[in-house]
C-alpha atoms as a PDB file:
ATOM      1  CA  UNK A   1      26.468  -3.981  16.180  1.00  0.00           C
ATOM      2  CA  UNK A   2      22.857  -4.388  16.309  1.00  0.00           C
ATOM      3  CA  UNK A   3      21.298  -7.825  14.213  1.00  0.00           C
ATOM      4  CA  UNK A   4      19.906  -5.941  11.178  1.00  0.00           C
ATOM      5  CA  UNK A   5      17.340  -9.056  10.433  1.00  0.00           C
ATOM      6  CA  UNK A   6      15.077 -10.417  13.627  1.00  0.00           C
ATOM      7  CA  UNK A   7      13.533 -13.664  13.172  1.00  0.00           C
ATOM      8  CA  UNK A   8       9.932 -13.875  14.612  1.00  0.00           C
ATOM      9  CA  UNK A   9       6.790 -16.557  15.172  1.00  0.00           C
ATOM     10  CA  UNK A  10       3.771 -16.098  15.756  1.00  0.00           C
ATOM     11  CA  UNK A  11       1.553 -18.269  17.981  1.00  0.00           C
ATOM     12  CA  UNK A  12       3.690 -20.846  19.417  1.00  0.00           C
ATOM     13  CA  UNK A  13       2.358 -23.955  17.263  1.00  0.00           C
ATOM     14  CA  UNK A  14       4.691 -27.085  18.145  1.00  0.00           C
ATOM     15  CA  UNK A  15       6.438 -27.457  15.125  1.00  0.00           C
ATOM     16  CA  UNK A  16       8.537 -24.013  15.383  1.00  0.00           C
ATOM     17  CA  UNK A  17      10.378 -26.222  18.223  1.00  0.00           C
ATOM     18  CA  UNK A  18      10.492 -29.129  15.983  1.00  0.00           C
ATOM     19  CA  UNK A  19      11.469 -27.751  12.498  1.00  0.00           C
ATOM     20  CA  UNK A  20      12.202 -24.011  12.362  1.00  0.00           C
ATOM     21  CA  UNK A  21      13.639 -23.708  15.954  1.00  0.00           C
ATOM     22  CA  UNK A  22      16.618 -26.104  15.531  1.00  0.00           C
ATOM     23  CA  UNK A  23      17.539 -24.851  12.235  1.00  0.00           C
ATOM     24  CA  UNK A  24      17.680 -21.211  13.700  1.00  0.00           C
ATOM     25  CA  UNK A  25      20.080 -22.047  16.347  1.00  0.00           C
ATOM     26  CA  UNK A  26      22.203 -24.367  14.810  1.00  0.00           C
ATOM     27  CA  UNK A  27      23.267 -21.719  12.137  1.00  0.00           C
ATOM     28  CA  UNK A  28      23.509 -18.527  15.109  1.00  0.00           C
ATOM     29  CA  UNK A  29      20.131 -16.551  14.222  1.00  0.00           C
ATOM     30  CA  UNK A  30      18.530 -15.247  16.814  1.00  0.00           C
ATOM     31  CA  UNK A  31      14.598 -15.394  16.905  1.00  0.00           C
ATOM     32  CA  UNK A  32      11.374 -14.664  18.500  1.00  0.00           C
ATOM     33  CA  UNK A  33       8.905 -17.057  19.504  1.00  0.00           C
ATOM     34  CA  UNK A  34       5.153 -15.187  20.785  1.00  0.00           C
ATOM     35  CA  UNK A  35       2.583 -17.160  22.335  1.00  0.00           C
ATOM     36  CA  UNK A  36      -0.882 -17.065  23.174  1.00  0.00           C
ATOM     37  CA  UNK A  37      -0.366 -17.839  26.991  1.00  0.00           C
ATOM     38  CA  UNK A  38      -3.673 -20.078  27.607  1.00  0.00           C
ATOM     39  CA  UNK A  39      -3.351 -21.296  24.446  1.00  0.00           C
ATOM     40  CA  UNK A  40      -0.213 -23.589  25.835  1.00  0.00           C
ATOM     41  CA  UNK A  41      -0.800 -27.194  26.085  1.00  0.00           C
ATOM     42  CA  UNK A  42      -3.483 -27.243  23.615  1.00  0.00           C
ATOM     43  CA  UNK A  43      -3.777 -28.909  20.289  1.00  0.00           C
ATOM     44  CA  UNK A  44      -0.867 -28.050  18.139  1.00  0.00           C
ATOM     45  CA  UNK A  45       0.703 -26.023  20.339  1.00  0.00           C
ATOM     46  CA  UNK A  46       3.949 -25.922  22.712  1.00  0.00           C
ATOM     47  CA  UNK A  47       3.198 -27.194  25.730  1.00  0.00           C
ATOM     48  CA  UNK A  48       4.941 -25.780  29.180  1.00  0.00           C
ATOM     49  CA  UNK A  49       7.741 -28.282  28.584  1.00  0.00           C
ATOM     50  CA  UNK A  50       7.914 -27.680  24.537  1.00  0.00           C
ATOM     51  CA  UNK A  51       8.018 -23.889  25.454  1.00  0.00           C
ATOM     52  CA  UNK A  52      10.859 -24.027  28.540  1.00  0.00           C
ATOM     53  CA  UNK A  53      13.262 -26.547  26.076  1.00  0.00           C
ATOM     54  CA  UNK A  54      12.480 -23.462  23.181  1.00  0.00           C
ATOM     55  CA  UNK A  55      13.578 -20.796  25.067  1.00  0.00           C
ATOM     56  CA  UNK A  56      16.940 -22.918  26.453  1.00  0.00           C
ATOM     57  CA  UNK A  57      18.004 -22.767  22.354  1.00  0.00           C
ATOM     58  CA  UNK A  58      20.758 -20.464  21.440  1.00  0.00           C
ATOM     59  CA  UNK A  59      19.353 -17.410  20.148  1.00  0.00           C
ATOM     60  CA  UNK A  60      15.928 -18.061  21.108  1.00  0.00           C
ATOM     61  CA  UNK A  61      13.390 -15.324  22.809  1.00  0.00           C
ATOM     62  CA  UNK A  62       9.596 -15.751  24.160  1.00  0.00           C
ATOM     63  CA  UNK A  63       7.856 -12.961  24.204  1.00  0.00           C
ATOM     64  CA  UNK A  64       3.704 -12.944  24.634  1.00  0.00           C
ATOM     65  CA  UNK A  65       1.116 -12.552  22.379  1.00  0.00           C
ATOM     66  CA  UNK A  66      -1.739 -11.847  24.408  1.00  0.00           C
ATOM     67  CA  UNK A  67      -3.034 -14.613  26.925  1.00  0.00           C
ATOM     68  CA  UNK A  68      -6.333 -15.767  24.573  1.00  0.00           C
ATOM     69  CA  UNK A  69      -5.243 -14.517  20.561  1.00  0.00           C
ATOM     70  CA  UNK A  70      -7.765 -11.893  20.516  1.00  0.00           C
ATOM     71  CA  UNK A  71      -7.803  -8.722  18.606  1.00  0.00           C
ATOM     72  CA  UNK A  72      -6.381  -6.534  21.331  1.00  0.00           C
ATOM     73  CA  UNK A  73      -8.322  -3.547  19.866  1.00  0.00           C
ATOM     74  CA  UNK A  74     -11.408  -4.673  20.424  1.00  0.00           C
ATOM     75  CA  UNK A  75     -10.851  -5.074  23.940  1.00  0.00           C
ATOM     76  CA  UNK A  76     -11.980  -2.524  26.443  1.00  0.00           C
ATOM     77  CA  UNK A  77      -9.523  -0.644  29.156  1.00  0.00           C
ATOM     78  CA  UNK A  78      -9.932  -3.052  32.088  1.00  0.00           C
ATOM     79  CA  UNK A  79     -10.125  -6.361  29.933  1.00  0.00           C
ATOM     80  CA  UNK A  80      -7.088  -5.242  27.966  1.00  0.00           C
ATOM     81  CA  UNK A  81      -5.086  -4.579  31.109  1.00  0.00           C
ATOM     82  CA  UNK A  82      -6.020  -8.432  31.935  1.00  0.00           C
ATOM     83  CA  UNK A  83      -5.081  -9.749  28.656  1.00  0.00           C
ATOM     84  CA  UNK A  84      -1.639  -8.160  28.763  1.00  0.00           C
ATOM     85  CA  UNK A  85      -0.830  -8.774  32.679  1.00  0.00           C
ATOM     86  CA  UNK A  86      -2.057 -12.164  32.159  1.00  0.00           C
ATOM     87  CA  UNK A  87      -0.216 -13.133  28.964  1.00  0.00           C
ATOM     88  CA  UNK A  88       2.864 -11.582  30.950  1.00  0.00           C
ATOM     89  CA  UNK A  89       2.634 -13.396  34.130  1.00  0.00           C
ATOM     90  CA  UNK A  90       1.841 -16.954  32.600  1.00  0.00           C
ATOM     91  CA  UNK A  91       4.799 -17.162  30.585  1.00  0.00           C
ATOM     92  CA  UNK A  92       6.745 -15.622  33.015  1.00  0.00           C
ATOM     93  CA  UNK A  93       5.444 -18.508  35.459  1.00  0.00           C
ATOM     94  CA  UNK A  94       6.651 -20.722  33.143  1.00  0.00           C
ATOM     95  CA  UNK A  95       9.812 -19.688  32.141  1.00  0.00           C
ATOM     96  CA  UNK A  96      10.634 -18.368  35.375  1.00  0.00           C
ATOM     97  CA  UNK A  97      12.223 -15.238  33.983  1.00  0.00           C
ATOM     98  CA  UNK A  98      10.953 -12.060  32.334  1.00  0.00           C
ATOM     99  CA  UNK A  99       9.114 -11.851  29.372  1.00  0.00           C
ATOM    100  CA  UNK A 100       9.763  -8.217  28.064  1.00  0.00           C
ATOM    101  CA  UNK A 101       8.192  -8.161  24.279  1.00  0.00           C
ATOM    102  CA  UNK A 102       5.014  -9.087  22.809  1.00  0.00           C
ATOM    103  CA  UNK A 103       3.731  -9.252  19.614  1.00  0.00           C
ATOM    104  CA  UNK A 104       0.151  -7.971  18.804  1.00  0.00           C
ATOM    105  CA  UNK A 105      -2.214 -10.377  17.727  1.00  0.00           C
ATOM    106  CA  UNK A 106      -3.620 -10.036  14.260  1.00  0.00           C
ATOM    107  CA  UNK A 107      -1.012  -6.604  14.232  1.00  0.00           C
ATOM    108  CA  UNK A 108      -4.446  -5.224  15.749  1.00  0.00           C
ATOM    109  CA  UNK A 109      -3.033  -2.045  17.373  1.00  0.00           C
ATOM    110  CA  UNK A 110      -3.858   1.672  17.857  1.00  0.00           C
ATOM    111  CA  UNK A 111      -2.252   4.283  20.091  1.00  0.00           C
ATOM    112  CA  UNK A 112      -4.400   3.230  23.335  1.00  0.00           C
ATOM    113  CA  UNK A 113      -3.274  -0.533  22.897  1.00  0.00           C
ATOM    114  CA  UNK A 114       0.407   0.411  22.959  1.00  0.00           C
ATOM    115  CA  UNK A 115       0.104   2.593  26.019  1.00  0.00           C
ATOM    116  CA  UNK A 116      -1.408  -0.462  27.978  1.00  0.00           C
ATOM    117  CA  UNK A 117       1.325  -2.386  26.619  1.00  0.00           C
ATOM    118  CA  UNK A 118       3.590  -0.269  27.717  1.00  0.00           C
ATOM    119  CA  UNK A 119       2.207   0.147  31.378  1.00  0.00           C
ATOM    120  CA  UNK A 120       1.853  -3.812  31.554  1.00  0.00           C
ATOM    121  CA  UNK A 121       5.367  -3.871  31.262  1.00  0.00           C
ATOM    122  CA  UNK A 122       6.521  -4.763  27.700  1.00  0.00           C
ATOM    123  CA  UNK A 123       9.637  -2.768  26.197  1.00  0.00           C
ATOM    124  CA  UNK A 124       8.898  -3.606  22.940  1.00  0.00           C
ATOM    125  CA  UNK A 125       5.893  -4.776  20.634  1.00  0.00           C
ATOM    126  CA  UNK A 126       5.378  -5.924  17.368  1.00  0.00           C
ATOM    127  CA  UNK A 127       2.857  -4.616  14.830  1.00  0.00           C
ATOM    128  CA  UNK A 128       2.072  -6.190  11.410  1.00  0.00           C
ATOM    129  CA  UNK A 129       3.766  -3.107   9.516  1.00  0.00           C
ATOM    130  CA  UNK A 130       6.218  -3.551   6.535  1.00  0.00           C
ATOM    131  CA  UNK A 131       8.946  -1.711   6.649  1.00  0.00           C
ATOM    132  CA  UNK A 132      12.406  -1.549   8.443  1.00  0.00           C
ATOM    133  CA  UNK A 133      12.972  -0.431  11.917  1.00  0.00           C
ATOM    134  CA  UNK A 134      15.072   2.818  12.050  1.00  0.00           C
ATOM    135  CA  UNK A 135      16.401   3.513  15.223  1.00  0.00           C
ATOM    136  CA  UNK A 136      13.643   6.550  15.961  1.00  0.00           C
ATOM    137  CA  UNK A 137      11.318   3.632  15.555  1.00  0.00           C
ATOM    138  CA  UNK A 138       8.436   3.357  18.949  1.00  0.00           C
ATOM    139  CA  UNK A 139      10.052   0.021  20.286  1.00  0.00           C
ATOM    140  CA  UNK A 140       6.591  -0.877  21.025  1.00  0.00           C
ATOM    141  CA  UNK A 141       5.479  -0.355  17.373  1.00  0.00           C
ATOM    142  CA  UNK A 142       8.427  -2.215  16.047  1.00  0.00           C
ATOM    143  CA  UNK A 143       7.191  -3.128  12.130  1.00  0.00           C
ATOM    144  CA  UNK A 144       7.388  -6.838  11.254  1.00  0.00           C
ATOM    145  CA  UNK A 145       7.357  -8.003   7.393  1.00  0.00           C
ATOM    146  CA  UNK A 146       5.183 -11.401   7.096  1.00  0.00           C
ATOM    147  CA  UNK A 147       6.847 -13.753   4.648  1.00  0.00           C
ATOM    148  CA  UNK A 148       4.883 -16.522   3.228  1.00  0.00           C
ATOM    149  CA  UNK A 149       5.743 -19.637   0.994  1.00  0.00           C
ATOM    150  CA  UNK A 150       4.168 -17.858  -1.947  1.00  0.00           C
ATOM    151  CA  UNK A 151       6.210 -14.629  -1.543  1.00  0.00           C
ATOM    152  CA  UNK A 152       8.858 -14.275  -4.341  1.00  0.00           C
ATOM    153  CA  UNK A 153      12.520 -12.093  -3.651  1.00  0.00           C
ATOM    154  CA  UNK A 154      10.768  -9.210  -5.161  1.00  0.00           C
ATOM    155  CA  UNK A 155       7.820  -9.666  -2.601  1.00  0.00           C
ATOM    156  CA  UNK A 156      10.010  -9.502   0.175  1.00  0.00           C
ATOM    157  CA  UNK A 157      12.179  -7.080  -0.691  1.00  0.00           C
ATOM    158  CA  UNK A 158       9.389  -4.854  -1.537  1.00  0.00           C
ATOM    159  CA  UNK A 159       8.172  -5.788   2.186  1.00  0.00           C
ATOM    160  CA  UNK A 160      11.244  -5.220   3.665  1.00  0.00           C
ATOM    161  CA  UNK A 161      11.442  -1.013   2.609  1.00  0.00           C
ATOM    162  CA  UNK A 162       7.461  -0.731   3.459  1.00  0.00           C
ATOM    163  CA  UNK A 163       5.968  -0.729  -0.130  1.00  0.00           C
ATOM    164  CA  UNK A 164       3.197  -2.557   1.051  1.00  0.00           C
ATOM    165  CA  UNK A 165       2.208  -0.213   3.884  1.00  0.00           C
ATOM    166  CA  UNK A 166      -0.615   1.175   1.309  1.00  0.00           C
ATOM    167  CA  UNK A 167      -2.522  -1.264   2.043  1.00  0.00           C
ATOM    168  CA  UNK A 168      -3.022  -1.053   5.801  1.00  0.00           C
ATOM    169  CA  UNK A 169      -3.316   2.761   5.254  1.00  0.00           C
ATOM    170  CA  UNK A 170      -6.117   1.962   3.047  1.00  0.00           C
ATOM    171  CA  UNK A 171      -7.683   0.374   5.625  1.00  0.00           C
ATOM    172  CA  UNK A 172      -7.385   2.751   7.934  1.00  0.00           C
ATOM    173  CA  UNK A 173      -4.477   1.166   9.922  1.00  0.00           C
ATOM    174  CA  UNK A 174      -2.940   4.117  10.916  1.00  0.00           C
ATOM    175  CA  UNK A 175      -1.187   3.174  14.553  1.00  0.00           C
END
């Protein structure tokens, strides 16, 4: 059966390969690592090695997340096509396999940046919305629940079935 809990990081810093990485595969999770392509190399983050010996780990995926960490909605048609293919093909360069999911930076997406996602090539996407994933779920506007040292179980759990969601509707998040 399908893994009812997916593991994900954002941004590619080094220490998810140093600290959260091993711990992940030792004990059989699988997880997600997207990474600001150009970002690689740079301060605090994986470099091409760092990000070839993560994606060797049992369990582990790479997927993109956009080539320079911008807001992907602010972006207009022929610079959003770049920052997708780019993203894409760098990691793929340095993996030297496909990368097939990508997580939107800052969750920033509406219904035009998931159809360029989709025609860059991705299969599935990431969006900063709580909730589960029911199998009718857009694959490219999978929902992701942030957890952060400060959340308590009830904060979590209360993530986990969407009862945050209000507040990106009341902001007019409505992808």
């Amino acid at each position: 059966s399908a893994p009812r809990l997916a593991v994900t990081f954002d941004d590619g810093y080094r220490d998810t390969l140093t600290t959260a990485a091993p711990l992940l595969a030792a004990r059989g999770f699988p997880f997600t690592v997207f990474v600001p392509a150009r970002h690689l190399g740079t301060a605090n983050y994986l470099d091409h090695a760092g990000l070839r010996e993560l994606a060797s780990l049992p369990g582990a995926a790479v997927g993109a997340h956009g080539a320079d960490h911008v807001p992907l909605t602010r972006l207009d048609d022929a610079a959003l096509a770049r920052e997708l293919a780019d993203s894409r093909k760098r990691l793929e360069d340095v993996l030297g396999r496909t990368v097939d999911r990508m997580s939107y930076p800052f969750g920033a997406v509406d219904r035009r940046v998931r159809d360029a996602a989709a025609a860059a090539g991705f299969a599935f996407a990431g969006a900063s919305f709580y909730g589960p994933n029911l199998p009718s779920r857009d694959p490219l506007l999978l929902r992701r629940t942030e957890a952060v040292a400060w959340d308590t179980p009830d904060d979590l759990r209360l993530k986990a079935f969407g009862s945050w969601d209000w507040f990106r509707l009341r902001q007019g998040d409505r992808a």
